[in-house]
C-alpha atoms as a PDB file:
ATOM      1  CA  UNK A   1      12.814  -4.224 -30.010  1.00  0.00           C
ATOM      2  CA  UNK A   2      13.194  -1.180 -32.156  1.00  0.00           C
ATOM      3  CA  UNK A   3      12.464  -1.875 -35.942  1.00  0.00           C
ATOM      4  CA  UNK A   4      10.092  -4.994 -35.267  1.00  0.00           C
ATOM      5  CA  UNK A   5       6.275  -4.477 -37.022  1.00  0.00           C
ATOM      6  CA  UNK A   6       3.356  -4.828 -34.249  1.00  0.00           C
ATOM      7  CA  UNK A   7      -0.165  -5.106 -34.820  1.00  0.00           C
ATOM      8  CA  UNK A   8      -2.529  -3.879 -32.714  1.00  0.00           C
ATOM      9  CA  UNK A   9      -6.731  -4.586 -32.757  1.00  0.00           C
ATOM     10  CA  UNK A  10      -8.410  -1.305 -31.594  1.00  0.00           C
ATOM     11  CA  UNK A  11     -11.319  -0.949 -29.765  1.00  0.00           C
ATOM     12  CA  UNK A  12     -12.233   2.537 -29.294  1.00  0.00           C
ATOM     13  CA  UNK A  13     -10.256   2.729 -32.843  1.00  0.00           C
ATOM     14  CA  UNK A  14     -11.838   0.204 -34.299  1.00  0.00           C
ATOM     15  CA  UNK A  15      -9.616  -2.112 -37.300  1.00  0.00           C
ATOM     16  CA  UNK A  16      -6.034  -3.734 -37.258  1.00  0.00           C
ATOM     17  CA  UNK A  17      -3.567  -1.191 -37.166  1.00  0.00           C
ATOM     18  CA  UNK A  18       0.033  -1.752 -37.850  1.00  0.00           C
ATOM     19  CA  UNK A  19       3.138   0.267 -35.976  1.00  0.00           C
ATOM     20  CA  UNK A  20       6.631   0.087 -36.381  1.00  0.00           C
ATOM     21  CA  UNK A  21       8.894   0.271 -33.231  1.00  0.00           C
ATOM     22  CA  UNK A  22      10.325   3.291 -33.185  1.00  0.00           C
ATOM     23  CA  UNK A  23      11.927   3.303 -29.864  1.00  0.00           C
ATOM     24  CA  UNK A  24      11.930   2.345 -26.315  1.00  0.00           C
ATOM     25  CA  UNK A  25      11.724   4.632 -23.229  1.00  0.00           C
ATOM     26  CA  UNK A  26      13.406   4.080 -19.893  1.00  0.00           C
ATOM     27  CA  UNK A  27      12.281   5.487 -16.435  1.00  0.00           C
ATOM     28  CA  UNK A  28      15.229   7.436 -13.980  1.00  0.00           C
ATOM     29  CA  UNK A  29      12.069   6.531 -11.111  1.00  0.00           C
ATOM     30  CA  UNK A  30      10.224   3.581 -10.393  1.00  0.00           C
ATOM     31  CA  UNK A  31       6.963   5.861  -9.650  1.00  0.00           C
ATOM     32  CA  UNK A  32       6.862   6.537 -13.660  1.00  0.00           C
ATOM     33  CA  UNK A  33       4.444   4.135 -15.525  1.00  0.00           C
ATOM     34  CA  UNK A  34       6.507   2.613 -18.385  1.00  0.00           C
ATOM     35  CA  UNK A  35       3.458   0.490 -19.802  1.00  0.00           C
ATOM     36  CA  UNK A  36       2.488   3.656 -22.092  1.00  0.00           C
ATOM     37  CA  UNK A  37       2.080   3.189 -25.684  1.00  0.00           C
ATOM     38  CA  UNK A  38       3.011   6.790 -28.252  1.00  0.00           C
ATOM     39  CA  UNK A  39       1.800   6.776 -31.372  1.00  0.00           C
ATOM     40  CA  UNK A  40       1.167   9.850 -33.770  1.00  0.00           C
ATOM     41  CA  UNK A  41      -2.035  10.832 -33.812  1.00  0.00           C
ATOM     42  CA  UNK A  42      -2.484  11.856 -37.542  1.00  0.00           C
ATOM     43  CA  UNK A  43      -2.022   8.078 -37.856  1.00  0.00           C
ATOM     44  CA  UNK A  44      -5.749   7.262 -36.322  1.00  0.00           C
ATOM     45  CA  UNK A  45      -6.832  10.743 -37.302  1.00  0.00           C
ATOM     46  CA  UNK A  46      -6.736  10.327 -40.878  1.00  0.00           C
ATOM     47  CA  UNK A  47      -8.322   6.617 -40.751  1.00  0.00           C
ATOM     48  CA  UNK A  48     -11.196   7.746 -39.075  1.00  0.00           C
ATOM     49  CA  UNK A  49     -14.637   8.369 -40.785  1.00  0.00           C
ATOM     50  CA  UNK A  50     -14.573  12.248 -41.277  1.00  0.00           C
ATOM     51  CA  UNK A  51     -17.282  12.666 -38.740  1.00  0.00           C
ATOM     52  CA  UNK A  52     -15.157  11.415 -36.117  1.00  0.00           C
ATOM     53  CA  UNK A  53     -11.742  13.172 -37.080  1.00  0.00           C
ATOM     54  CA  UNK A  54      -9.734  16.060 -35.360  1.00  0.00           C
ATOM     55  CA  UNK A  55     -10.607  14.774 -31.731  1.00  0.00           C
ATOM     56  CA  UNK A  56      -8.541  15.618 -29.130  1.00  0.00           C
ATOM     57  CA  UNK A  57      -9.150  14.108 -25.761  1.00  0.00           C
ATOM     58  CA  UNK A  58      -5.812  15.252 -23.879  1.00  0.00           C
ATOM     59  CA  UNK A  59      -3.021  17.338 -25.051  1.00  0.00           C
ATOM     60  CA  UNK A  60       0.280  17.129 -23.280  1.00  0.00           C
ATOM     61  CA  UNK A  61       2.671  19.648 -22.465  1.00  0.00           C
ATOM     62  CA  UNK A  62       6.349  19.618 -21.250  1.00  0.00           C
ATOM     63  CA  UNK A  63       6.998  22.952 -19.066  1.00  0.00           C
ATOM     64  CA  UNK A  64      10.323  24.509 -17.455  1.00  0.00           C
ATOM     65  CA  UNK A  65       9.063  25.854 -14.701  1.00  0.00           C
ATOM     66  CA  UNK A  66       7.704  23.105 -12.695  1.00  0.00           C
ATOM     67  CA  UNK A  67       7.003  25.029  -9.562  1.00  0.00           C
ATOM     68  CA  UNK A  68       4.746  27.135 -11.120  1.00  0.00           C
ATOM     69  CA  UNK A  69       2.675  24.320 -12.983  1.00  0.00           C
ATOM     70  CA  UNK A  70      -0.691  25.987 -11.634  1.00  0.00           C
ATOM     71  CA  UNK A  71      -0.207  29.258 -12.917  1.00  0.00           C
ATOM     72  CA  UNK A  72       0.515  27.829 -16.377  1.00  0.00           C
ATOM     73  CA  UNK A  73      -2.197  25.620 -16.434  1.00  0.00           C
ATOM     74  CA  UNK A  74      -4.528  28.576 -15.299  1.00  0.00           C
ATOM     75  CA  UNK A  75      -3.159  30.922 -18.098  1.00  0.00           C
ATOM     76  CA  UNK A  76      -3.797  27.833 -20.639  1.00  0.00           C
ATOM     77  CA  UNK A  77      -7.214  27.594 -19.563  1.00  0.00           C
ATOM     78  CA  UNK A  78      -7.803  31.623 -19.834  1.00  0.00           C
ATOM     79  CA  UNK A  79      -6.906  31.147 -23.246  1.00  0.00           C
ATOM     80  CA  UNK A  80      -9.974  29.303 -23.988  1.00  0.00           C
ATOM     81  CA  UNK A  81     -12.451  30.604 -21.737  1.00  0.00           C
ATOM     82  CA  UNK A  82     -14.417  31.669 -24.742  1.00  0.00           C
ATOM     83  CA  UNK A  83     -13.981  29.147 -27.014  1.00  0.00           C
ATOM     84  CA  UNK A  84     -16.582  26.392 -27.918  1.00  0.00           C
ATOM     85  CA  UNK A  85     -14.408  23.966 -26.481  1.00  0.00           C
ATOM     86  CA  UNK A  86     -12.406  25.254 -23.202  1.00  0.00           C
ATOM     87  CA  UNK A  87     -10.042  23.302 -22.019  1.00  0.00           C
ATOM     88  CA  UNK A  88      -8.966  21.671 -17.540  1.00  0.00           C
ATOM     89  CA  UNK A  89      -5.395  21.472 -17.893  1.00  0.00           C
ATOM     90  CA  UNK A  90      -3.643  20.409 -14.656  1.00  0.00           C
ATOM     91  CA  UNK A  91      -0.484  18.696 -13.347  1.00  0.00           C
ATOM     92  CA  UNK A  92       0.131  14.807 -14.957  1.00  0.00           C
ATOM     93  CA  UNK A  93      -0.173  14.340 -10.367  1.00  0.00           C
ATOM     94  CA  UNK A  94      -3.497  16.272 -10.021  1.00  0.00           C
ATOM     95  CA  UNK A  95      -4.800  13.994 -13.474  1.00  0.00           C
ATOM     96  CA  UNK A  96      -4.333  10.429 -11.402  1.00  0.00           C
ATOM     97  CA  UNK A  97      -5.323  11.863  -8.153  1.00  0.00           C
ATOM     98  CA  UNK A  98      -8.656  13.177  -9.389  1.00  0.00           C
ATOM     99  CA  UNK A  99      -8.501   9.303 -10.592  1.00  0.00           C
ATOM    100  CA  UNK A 100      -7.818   8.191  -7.082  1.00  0.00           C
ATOM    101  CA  UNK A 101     -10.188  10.452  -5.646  1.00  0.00           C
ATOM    102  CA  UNK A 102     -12.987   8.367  -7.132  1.00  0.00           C
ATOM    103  CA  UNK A 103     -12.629   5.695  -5.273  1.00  0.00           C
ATOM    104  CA  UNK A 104     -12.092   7.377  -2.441  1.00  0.00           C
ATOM    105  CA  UNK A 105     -15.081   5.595  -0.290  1.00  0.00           C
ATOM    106  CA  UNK A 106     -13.416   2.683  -1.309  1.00  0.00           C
ATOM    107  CA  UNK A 107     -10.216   3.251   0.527  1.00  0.00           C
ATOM    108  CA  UNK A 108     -12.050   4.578   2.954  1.00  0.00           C
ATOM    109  CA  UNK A 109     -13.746   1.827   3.735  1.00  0.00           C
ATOM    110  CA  UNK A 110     -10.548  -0.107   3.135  1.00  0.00           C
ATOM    111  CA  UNK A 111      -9.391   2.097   6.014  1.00  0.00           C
ATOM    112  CA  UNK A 112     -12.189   0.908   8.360  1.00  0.00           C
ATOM    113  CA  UNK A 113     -11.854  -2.507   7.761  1.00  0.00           C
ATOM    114  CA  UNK A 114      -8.221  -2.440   8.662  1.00  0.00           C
ATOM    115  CA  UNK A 115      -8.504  -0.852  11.326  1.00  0.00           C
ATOM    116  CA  UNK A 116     -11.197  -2.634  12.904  1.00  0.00           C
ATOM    117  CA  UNK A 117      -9.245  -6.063  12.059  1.00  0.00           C
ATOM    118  CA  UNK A 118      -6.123  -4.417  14.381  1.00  0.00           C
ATOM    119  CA  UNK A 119      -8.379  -4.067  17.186  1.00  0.00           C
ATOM    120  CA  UNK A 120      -9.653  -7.874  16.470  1.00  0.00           C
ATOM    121  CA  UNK A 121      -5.877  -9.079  16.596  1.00  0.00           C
ATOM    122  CA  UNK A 122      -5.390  -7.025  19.520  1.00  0.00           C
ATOM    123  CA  UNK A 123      -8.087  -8.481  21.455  1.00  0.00           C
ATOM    124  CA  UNK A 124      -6.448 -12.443  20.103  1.00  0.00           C
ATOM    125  CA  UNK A 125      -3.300 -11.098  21.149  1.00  0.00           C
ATOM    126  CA  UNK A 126      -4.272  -9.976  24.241  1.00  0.00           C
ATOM    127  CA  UNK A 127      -6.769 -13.520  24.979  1.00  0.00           C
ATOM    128  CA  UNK A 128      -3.826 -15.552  23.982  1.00  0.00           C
ATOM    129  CA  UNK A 129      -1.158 -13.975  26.137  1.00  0.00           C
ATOM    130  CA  UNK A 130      -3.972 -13.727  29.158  1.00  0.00           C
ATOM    131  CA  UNK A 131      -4.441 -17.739  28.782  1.00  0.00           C
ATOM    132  CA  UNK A 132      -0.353 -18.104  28.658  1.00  0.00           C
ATOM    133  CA  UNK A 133       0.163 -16.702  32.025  1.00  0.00           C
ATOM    134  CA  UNK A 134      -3.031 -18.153  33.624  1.00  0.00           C
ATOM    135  CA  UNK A 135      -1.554 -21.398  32.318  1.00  0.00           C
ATOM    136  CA  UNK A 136       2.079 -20.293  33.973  1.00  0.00           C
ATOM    137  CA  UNK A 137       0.841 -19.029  37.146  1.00  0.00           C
ATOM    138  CA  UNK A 138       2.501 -21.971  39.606  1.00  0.00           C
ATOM    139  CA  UNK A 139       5.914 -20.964  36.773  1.00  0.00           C
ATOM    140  CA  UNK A 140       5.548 -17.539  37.896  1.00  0.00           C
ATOM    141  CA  UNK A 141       4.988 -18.283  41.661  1.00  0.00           C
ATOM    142  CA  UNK A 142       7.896 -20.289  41.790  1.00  0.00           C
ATOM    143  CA  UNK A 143       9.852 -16.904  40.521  1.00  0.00           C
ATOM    144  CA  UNK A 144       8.288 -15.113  42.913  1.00  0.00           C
ATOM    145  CA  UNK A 145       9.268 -17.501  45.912  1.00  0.00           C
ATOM    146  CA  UNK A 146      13.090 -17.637  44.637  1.00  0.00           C
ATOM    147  CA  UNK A 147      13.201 -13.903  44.932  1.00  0.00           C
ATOM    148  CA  UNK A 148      11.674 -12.296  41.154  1.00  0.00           C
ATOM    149  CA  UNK A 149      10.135  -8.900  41.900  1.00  0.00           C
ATOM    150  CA  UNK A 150       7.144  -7.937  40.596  1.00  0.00           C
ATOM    151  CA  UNK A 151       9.110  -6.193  38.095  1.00  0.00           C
ATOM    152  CA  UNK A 152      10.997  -9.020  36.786  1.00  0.00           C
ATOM    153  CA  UNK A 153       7.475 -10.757  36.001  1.00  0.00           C
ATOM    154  CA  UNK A 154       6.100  -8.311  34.353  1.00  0.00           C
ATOM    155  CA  UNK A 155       9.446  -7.828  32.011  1.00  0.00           C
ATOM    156  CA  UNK A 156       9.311 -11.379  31.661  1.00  0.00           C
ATOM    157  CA  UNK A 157       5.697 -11.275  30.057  1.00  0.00           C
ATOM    158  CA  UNK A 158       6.039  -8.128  27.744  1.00  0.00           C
ATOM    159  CA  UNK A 159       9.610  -9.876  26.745  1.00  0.00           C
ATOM    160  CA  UNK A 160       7.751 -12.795  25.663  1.00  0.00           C
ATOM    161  CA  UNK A 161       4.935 -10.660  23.754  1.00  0.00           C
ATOM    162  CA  UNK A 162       7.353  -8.693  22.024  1.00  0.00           C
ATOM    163  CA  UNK A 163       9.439 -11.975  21.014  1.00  0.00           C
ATOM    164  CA  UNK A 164       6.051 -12.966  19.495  1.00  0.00           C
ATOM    165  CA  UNK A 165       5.179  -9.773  17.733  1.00  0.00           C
ATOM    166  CA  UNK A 166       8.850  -9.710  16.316  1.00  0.00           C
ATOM    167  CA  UNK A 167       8.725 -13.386  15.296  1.00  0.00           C
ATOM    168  CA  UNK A 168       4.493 -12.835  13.804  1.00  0.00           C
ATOM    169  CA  UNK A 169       5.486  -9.545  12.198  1.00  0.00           C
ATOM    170  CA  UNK A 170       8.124 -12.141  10.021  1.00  0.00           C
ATOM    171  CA  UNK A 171       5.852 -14.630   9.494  1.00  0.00           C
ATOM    172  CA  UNK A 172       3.436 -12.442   7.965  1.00  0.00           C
ATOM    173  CA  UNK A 173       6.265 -10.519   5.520  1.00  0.00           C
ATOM    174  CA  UNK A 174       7.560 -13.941   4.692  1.00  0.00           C
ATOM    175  CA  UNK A 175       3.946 -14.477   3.182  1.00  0.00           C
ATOM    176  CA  UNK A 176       3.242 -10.912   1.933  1.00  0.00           C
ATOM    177  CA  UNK A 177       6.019 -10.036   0.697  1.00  0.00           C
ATOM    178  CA  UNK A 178       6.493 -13.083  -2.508  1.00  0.00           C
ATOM    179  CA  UNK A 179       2.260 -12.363  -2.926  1.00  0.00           C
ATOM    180  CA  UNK A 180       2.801  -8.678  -4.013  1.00  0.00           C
ATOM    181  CA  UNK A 181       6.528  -9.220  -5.440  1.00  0.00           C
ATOM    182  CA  UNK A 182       5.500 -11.871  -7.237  1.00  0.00           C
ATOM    183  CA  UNK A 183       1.900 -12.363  -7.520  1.00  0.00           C
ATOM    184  CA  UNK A 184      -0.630  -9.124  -7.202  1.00  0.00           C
ATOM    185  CA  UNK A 185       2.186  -6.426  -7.595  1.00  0.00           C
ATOM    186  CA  UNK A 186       2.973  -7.696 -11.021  1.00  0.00           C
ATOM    187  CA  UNK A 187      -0.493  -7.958 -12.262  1.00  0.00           C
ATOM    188  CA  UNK A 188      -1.681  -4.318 -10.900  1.00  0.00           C
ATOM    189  CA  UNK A 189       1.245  -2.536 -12.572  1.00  0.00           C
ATOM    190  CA  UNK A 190       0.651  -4.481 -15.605  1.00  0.00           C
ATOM    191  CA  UNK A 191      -3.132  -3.775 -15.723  1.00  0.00           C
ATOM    192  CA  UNK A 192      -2.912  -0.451 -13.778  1.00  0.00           C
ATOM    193  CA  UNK A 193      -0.156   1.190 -14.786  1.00  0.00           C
ATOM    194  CA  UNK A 194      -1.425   4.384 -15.171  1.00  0.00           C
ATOM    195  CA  UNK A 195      -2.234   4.691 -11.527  1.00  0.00           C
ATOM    196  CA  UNK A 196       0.191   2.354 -10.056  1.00  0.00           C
ATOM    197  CA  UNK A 197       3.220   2.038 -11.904  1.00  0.00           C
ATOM    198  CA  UNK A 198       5.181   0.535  -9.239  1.00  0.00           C
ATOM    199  CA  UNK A 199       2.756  -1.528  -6.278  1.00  0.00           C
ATOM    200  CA  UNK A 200       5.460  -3.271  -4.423  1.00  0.00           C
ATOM    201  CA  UNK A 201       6.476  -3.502  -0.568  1.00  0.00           C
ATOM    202  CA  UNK A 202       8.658  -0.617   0.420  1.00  0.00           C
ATOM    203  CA  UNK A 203      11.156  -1.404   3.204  1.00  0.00           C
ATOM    204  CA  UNK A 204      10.310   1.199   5.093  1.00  0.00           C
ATOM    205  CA  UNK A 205       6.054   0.338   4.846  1.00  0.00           C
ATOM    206  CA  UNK A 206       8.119  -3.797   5.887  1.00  0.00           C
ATOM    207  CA  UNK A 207       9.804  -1.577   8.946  1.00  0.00           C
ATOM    208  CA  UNK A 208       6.475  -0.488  10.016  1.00  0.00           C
ATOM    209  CA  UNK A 209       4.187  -3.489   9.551  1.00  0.00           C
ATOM    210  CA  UNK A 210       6.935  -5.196  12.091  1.00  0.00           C
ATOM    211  CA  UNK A 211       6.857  -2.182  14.616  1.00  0.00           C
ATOM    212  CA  UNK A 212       3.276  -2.291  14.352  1.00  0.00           C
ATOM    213  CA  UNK A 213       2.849  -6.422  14.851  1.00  0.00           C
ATOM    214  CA  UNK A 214       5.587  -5.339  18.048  1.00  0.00           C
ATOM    215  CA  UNK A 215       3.467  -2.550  19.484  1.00  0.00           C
ATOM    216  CA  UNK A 216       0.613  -4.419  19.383  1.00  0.00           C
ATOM    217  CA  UNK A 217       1.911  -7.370  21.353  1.00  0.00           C
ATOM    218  CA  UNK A 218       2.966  -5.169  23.756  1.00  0.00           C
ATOM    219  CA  UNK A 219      -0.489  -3.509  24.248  1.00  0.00           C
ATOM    220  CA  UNK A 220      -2.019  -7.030  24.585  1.00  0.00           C
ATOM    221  CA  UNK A 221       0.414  -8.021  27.094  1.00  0.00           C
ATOM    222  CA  UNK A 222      -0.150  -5.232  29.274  1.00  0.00           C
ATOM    223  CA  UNK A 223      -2.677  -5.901  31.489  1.00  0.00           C
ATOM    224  CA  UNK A 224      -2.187 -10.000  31.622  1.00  0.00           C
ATOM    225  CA  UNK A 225       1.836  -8.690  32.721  1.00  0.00           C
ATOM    226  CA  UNK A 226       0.237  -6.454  35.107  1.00  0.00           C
ATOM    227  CA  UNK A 227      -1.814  -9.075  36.672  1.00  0.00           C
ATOM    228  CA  UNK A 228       1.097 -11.586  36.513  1.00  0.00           C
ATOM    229  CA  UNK A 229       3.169  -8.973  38.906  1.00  0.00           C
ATOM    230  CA  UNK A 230       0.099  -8.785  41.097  1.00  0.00           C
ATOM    231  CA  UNK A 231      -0.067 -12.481  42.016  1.00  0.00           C
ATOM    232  CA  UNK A 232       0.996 -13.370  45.564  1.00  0.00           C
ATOM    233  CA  UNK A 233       3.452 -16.715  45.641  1.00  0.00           C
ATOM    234  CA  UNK A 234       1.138 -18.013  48.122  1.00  0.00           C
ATOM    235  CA  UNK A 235      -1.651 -17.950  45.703  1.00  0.00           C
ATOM    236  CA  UNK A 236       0.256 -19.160  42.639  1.00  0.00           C
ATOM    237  CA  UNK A 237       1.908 -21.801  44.656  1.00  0.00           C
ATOM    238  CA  UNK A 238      -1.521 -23.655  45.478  1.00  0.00           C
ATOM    239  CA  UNK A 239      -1.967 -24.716  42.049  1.00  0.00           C
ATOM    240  CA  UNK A 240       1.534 -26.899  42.279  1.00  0.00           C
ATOM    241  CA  UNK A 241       0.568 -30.811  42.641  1.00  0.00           C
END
C-alpha cells in the first residue's frame, strides 16, 4: 500500500535498493499491463559508477493528438537525425508488436499445428460417426420400412453430430476454461505482462470454439448421413436376427 518501504535486488542495477510507495495505478481497460514498476531515474542514475551514468534506454511521451502518433514520432526522430545518438520513437502498440513480430515463426507454426490437428479431429469425427451408423444400419432400415424418407435419415444423423459437437465443444470449455482462468492465464500475465496483460478466454473466442466443435461435426457427418439416406430397407433389413 502507499507509504510501505520495499526493497528491491537489481540485476541489471546491480545492489539493494530501497523505494517508498508512492502510489498505486489503476487500469479503465483490461488490455493495459498493470505489473509496471515507476521509479525516478536520477535515483539509479546517480548510484551508478560514472562510466555508466546518463543512460537512457526509452523515453516516454504522453501526446494529444493520438491519431497523428506517426507524424509525431517522425518529427521526433528528424530532430536527431544528426545527432550521435538518433533516436526510433513509435507508438507504445508498434513497441510490443515489433516484440510479437519476433516470434512470429513461432505462431506460425503454432498456426500449422492447429490446423493440421482440426483436420485430425475431423477425420475421428467423421470415423466415429461412419462406425455409428454402420452399427445402426438394421435401426435405420426399420425407419425406412415404417415410412422415414431419405431425408428424415439423413436429419437424423447430422442431428446427432451436431448434438455431439454442441455437447464436445462444452466438454472441452469446461476443461479450458479453469486452465487459463486459473492456471496458465495467471502465470503469463504475471510473467508477461508487458505483452499480455490480460491472457484470458473471451466469450466471444468461447462462442467460436463451440461453433467451430459444431461445424465440424457436421462436416464429419456428411457423407456417413449421405450414405445412411442411400441404404435400401431391403438391404438394412438383412442384418436383423
Amino acid at each position: 500500500k502507499v507509504g510501505d518501504r520495499v526493497s528491491l535486488t537489481g540485476t541489471i542495477y546491480p545492489g539493494d535498493w530501497q523505494f517508498e510507495v508512492s502510489g498505486i495505478y489503476t487500469a479503465s481497460r483490461k488490455s493495459v499491463d498493470r505489473s509496471t514498476v515507476y521509479i525516478h531515474w536520477n535515483y539509479l542514475n546517480e548510484a551508478q559508477p560514472e562510466r555508466m551514468r546518463d543512460r537512457i534506454g526509452w523515453i516516454i511521451s504522453r501526446i494529444d493528438d493520438a491519431p497523428h502518433s506517426a507524424a509525431i514520432s517522425a518529427a521526433i526522430d528528424r530532430i536527431f537525425d544528426e545527432r550521435d545518438v538518433q533516436t526510433l520513437s513509435q507508438s507504445e502498440r508498434d513497441l510490443n508488436n515489433s516484440f510479437l513480430g519476433m516470434l512470429s515463426a513461432v505462431l506460425g507454426a503454432l498456426d500449422i499445428v492447429s490446423i493440421v490437428i482440426l483436420v485430425i479431429m475431423g477425420l475421428i469425427l467423421g470415423n466415429t460417426i461412419a462406425m455409428g451408423v454402420r452399427e445402426r444400419t438394421t435401426e435405420y432400415g426399420v425407419m425406412r420400412a415404417l415410412g422415414f424418407s431419405p431425408r428424415h435419415i439423413a436429419t437424423f444423423v447430422l442431428s446427432e453430430a451436431v448434438t455431439l459437437g454442441f455437447l464436445g465443444g462444452l466438454v472441452g470449455l469446461a476443461f479450458a476454461y479453469p486452465l487459463v482462468e486459473q492456471g496458465m492465464g495467471r502465470f503469463v500475465e504475471e510473467n508477461m505482462g508487458s505483452f499480455f496483460p490480460y491472457f484470458r478466454i473471451p466469450s466471444a473466442t468461447a462462442v467460436t470454439a463451440v461453433v467451430l466443435a459444431i461445424g465440424l461435426s457436421l462436416i464429419g457427418a456428411l457423407l456417413p448421413a449421405w450414405q445412411a439416406s442411400q441404404l435400401r430397407t431391403i438391404d438394412a433389413l438383412r442384418q436383423v436376427g
